[in-house]
N, C-alpha and C. Protein backbone atom coordinates (compact mmCIF):
# COMPACT_ATOMS: atom_id res chain seq x y z
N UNK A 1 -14.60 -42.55 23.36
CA UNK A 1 -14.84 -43.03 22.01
C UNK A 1 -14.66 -41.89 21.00
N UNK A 2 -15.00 -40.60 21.08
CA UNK A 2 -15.47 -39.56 20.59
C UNK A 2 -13.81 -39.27 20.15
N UNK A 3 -12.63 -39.33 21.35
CA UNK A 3 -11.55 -38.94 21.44
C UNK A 3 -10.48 -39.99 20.35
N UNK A 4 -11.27 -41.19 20.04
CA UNK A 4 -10.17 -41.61 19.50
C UNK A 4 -10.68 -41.42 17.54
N UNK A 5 -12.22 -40.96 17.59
CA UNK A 5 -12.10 -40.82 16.48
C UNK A 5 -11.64 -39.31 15.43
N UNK A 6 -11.55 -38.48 16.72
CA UNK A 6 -11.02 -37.58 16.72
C UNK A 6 -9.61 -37.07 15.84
N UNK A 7 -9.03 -38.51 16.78
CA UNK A 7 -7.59 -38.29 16.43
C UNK A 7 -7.09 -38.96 15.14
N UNK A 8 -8.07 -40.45 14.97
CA UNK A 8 -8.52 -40.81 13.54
C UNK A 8 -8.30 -40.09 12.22
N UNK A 9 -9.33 -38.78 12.44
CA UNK A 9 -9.97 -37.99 11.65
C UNK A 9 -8.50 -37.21 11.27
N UNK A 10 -7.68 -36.51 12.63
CA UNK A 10 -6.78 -35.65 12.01
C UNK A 10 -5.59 -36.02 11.89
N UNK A 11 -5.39 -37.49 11.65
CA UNK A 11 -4.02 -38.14 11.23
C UNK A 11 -4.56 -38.75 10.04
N UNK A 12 -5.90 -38.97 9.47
CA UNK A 12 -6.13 -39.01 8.09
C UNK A 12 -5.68 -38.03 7.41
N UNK A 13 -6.27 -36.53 7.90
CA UNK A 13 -6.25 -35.64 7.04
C UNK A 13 -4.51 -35.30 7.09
N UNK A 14 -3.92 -35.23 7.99
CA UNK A 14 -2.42 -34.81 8.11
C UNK A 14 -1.67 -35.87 6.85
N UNK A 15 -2.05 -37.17 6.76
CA UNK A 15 -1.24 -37.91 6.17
C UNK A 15 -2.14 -38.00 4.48
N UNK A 16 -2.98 -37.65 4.34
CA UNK A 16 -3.43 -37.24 2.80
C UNK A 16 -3.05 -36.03 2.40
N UNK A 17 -2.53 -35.07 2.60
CA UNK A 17 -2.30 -33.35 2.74
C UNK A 17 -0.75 -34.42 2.21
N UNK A 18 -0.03 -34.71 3.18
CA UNK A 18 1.46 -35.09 2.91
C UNK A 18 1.10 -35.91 1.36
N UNK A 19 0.14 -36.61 1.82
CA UNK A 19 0.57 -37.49 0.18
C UNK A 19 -0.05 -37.00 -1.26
N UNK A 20 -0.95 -35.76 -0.71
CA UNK A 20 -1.15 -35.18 -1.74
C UNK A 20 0.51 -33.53 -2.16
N UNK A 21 1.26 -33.76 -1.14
CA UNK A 21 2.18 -32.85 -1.64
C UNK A 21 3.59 -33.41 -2.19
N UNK A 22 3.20 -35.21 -2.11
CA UNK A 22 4.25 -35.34 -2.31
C UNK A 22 3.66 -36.15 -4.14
N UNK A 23 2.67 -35.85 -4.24
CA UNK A 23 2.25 -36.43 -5.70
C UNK A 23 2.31 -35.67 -6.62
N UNK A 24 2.52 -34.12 -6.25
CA UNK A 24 2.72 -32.71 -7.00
C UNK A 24 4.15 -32.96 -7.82
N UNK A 25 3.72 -33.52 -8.83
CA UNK A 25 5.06 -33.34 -10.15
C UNK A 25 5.51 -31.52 -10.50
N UNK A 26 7.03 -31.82 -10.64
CA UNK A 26 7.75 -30.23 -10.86
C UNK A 26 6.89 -29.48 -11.68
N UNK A 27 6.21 -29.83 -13.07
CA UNK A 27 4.88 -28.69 -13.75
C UNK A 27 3.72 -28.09 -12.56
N UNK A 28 3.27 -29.04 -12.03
CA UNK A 28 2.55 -28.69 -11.34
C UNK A 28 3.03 -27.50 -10.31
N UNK A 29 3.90 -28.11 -9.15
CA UNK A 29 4.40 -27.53 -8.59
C UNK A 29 5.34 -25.64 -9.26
N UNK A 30 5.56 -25.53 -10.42
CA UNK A 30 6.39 -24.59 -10.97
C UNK A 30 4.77 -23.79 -11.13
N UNK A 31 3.69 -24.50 -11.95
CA UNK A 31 2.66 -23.49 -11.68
C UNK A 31 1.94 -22.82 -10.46
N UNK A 32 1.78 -23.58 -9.54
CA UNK A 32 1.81 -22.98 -8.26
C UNK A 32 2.48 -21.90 -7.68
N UNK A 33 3.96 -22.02 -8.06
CA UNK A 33 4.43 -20.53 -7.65
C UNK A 33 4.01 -19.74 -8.69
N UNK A 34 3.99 -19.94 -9.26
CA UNK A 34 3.54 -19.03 -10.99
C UNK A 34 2.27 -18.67 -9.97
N UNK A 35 1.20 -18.84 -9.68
CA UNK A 35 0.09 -18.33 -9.40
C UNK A 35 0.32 -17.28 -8.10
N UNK A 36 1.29 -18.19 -7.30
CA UNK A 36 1.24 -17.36 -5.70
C UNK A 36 2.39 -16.22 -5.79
N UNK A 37 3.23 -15.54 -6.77
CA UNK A 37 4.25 -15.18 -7.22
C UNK A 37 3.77 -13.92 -6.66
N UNK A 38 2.54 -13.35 -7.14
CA UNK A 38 2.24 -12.07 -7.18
C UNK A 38 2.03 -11.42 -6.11
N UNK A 39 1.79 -12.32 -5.03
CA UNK A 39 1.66 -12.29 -3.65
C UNK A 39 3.09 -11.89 -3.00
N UNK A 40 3.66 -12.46 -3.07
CA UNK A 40 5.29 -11.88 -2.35
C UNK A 40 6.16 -13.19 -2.74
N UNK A 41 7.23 -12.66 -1.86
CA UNK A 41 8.17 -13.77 -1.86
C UNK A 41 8.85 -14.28 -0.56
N UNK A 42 9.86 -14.99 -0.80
CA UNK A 42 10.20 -15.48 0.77
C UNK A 42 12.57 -15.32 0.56
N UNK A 43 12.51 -14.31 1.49
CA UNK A 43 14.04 -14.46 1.33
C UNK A 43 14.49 -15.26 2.62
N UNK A 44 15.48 -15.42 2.97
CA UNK A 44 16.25 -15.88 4.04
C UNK A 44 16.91 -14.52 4.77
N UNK A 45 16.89 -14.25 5.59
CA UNK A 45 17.83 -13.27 6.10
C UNK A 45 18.94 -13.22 5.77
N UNK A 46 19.27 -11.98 4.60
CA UNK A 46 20.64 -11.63 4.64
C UNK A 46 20.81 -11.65 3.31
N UNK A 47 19.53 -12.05 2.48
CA UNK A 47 19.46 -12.43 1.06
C UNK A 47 18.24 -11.99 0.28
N UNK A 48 18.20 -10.77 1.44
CA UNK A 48 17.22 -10.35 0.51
C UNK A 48 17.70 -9.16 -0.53
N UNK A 49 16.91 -8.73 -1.58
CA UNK A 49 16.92 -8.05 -3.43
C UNK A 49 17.63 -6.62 -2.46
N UNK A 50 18.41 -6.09 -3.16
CA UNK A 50 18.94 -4.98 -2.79
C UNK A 50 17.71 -3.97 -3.56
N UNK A 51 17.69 -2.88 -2.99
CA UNK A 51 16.63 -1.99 -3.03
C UNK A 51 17.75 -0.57 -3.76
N UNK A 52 17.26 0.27 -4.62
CA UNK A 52 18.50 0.87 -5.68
C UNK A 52 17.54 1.99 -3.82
N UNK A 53 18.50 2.91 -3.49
CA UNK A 53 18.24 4.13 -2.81
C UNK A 53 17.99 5.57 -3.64
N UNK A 54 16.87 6.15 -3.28
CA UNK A 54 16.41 6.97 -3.76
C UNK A 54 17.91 7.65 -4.25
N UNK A 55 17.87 8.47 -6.03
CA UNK A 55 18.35 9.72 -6.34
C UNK A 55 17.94 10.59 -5.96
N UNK A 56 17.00 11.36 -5.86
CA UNK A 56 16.54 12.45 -5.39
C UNK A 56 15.10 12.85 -4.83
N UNK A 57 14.43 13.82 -4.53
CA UNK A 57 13.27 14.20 -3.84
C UNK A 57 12.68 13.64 -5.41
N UNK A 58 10.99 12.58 -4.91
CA UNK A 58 10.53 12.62 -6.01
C UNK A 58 9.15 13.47 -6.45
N UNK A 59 9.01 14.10 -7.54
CA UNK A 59 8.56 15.08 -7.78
C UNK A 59 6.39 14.60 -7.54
N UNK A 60 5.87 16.26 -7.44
CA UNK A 60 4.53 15.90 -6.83
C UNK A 60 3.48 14.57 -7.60
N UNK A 61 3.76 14.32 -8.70
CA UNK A 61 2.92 13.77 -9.39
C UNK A 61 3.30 12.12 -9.15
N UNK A 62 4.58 11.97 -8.54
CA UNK A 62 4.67 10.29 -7.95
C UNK A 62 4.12 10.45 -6.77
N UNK A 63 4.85 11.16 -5.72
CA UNK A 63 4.08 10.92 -4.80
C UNK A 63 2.58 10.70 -4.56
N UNK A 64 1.77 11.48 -5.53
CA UNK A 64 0.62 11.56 -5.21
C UNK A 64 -0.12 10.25 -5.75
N UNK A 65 0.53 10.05 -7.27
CA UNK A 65 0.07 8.47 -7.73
C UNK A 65 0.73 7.48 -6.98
N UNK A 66 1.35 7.67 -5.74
CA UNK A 66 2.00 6.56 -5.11
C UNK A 66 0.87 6.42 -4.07
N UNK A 67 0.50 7.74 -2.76
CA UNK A 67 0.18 7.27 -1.86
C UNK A 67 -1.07 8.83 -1.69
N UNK A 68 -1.30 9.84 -2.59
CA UNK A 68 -2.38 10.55 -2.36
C UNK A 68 -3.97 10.00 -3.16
N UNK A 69 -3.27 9.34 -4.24
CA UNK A 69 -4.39 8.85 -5.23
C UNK A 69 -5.56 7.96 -4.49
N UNK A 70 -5.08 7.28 -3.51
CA UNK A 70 -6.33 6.54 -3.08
C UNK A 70 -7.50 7.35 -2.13
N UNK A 71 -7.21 8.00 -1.64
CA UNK A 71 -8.41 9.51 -1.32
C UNK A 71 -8.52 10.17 -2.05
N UNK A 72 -7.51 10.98 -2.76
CA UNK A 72 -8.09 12.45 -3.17
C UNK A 72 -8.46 11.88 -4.81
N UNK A 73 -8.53 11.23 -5.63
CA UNK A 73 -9.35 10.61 -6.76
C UNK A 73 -10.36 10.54 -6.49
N UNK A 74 -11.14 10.00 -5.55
CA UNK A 74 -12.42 9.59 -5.76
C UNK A 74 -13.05 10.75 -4.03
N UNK A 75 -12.48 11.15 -3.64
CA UNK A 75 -12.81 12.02 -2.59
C UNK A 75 -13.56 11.45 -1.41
N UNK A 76 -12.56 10.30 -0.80
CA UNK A 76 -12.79 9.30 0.14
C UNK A 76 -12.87 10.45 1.64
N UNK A 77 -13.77 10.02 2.13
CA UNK A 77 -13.61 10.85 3.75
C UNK A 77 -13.59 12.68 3.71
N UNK A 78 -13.95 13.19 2.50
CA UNK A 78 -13.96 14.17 2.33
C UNK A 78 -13.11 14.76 1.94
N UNK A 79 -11.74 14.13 1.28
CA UNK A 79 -10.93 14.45 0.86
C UNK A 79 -10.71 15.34 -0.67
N UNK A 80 -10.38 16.51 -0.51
CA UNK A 80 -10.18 17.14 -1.88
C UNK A 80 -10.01 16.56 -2.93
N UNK A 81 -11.18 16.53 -4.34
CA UNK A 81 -10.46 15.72 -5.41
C UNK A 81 -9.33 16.45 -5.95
N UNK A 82 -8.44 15.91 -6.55
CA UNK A 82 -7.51 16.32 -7.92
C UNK A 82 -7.97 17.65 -8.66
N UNK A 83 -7.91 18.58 -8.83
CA UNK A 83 -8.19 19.34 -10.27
C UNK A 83 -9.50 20.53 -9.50
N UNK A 84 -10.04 19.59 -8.31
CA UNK A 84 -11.94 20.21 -8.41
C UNK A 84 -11.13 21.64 -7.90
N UNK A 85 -11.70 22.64 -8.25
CA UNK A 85 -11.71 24.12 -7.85
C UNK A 85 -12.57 24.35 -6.11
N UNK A 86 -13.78 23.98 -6.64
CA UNK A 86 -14.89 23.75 -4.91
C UNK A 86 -14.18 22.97 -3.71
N UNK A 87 -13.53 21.97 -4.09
CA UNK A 87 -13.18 21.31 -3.11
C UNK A 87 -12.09 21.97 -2.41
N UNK A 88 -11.13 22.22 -3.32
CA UNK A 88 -10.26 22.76 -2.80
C UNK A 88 -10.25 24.08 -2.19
N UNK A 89 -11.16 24.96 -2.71
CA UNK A 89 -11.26 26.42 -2.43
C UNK A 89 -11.29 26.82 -0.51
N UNK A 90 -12.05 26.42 0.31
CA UNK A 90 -12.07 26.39 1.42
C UNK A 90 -10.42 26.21 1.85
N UNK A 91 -10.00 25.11 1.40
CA UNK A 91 -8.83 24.89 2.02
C UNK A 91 -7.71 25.70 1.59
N UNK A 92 -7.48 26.32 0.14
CA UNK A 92 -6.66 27.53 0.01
C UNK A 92 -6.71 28.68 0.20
N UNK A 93 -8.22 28.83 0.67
CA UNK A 93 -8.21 30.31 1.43
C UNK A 93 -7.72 30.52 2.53
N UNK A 94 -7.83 29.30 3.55
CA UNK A 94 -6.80 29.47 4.71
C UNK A 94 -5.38 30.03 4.98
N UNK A 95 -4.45 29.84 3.60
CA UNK A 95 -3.45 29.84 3.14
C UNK A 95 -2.74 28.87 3.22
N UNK A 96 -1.69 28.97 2.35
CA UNK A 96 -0.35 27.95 2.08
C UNK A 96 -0.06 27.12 3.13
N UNK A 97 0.13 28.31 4.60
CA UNK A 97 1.03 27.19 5.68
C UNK A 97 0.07 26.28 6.33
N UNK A 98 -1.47 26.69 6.29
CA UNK A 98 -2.11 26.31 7.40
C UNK A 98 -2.53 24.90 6.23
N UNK A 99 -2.63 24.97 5.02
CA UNK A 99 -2.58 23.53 4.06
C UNK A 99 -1.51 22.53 4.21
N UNK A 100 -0.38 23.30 4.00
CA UNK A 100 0.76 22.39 4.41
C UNK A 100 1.23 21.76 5.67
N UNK A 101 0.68 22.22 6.43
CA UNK A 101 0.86 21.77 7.99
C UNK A 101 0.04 20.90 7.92
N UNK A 102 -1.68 21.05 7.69
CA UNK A 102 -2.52 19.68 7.75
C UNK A 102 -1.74 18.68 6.53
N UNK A 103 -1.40 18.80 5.59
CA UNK A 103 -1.01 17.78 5.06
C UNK A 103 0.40 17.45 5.26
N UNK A 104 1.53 17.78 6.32
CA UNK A 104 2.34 17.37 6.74
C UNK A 104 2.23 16.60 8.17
N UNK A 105 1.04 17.19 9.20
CA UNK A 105 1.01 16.88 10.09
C UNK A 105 -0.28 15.92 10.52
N UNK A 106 -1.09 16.14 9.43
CA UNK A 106 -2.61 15.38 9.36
C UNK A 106 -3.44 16.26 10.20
N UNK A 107 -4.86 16.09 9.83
CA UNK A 107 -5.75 16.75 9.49
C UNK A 107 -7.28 15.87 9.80
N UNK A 108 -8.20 15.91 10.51
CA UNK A 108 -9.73 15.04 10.47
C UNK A 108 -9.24 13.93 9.71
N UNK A 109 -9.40 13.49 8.55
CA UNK A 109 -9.54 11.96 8.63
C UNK A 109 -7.91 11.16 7.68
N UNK A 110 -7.35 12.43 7.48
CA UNK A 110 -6.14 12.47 6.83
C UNK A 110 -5.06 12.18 7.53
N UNK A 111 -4.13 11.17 7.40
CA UNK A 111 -3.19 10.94 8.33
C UNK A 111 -1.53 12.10 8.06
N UNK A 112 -0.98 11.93 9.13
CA UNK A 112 0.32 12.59 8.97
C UNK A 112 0.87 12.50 7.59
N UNK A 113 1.06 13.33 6.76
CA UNK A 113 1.82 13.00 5.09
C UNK A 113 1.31 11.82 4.06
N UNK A 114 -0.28 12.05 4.83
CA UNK A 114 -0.80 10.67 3.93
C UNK A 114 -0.52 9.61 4.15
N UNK A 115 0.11 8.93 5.24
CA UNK A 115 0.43 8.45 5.58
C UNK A 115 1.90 7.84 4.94
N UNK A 116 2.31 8.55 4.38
CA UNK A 116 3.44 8.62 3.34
C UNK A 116 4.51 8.82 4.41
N UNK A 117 5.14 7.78 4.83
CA UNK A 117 6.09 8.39 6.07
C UNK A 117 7.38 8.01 5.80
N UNK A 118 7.99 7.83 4.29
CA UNK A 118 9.04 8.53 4.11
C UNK A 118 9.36 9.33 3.03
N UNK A 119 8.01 10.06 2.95
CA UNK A 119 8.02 11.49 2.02
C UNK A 119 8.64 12.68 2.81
N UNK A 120 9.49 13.45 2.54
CA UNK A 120 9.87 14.24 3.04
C UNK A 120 8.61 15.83 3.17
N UNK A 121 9.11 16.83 3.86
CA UNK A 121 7.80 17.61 4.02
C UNK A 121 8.01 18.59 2.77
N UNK A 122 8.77 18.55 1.96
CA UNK A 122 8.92 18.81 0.21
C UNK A 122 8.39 17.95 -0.97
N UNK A 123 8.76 17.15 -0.47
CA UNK A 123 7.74 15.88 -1.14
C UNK A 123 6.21 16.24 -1.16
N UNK A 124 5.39 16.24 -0.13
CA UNK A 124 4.17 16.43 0.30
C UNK A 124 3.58 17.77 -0.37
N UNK A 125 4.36 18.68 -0.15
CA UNK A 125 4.09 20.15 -0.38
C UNK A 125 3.80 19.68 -2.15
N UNK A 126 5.09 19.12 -2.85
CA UNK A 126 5.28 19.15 -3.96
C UNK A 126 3.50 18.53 -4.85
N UNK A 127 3.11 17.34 -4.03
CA UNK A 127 1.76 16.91 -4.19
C UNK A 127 0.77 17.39 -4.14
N UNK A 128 0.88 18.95 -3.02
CA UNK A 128 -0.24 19.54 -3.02
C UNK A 128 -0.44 20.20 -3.88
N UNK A 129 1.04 21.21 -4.69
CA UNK A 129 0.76 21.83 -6.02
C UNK A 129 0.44 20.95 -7.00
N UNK A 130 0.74 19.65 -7.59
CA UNK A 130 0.70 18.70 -8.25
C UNK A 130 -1.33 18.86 -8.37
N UNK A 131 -1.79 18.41 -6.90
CA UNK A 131 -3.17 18.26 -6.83
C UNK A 131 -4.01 19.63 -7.03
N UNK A 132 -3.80 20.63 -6.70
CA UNK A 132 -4.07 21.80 -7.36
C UNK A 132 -3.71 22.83 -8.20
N UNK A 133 -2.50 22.65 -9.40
CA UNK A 133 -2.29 23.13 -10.53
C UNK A 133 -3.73 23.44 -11.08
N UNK A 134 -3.49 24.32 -11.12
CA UNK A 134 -4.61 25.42 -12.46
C UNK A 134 -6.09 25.75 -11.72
N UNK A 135 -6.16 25.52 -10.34
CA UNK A 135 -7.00 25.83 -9.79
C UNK A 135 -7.02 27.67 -9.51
């Protein structure tokens, strides 16, 4: 008994879902993608947006507002802020290579290049001066 109301239940709902998508007038429907737009999109293979290829190495201050900003701003996991002198100090006394290696190769809670993995290891470097100018 249990089984047939079962099936009742989800060929109601299957066939109200259909007739509620087929009652969606083009406004309606045009706002809907309008809302879900921001979310992504859907290509077909072979049709998808051509992507322009990088001109050149991009300089420290994208990279870092691309993919260092979400740690080292707010100093997530112990991560050096931007600008701080303290934070950073430990880590430039080590010197240059032994900074650039953890931030090329990752470091305690820091992944390989920030996880920036198609920053080149000039790129990265370029972020670290970027993040400590005038320190």
């Amino acid at each position: 008994m249990s089984r047939k109301i079962l099936t009742t239940l989800i060929a109601a709902v299957a066939f109200s879902g259909a007739a509620f998508a087929a009652s969606v007038n083009q406004e309606e429907y045009d706002a809907i993608a309008e809302r879900i737009k921001p979310v992504g999109n859907v290509y077909l293979a072979g049709s998808e947006p051509v992507v322009a290829e990088p001109t050149g190495p991009r300089d420290g201050a994208s990279v870092y507002g691309t993919f260092c900003i979400a740690c080292h701003a707010t100093g997530v996991s112990g991560a050096p802020k931007i600008g701080d002198a303290a934070d950073w100090a430990p880590r430039i006394a080590q010197g240059e290579a032994v900074l650039n290696d953890h931030a090329i190769n990752g470091f305690n809670a820091m992944p390989a290049k920030g996880a920036c993995m198609d920053c080149s290891d000039e790129e990265i470097i370029a972020a670290i001066k970027h993040m400590t100018d005038g320190l």
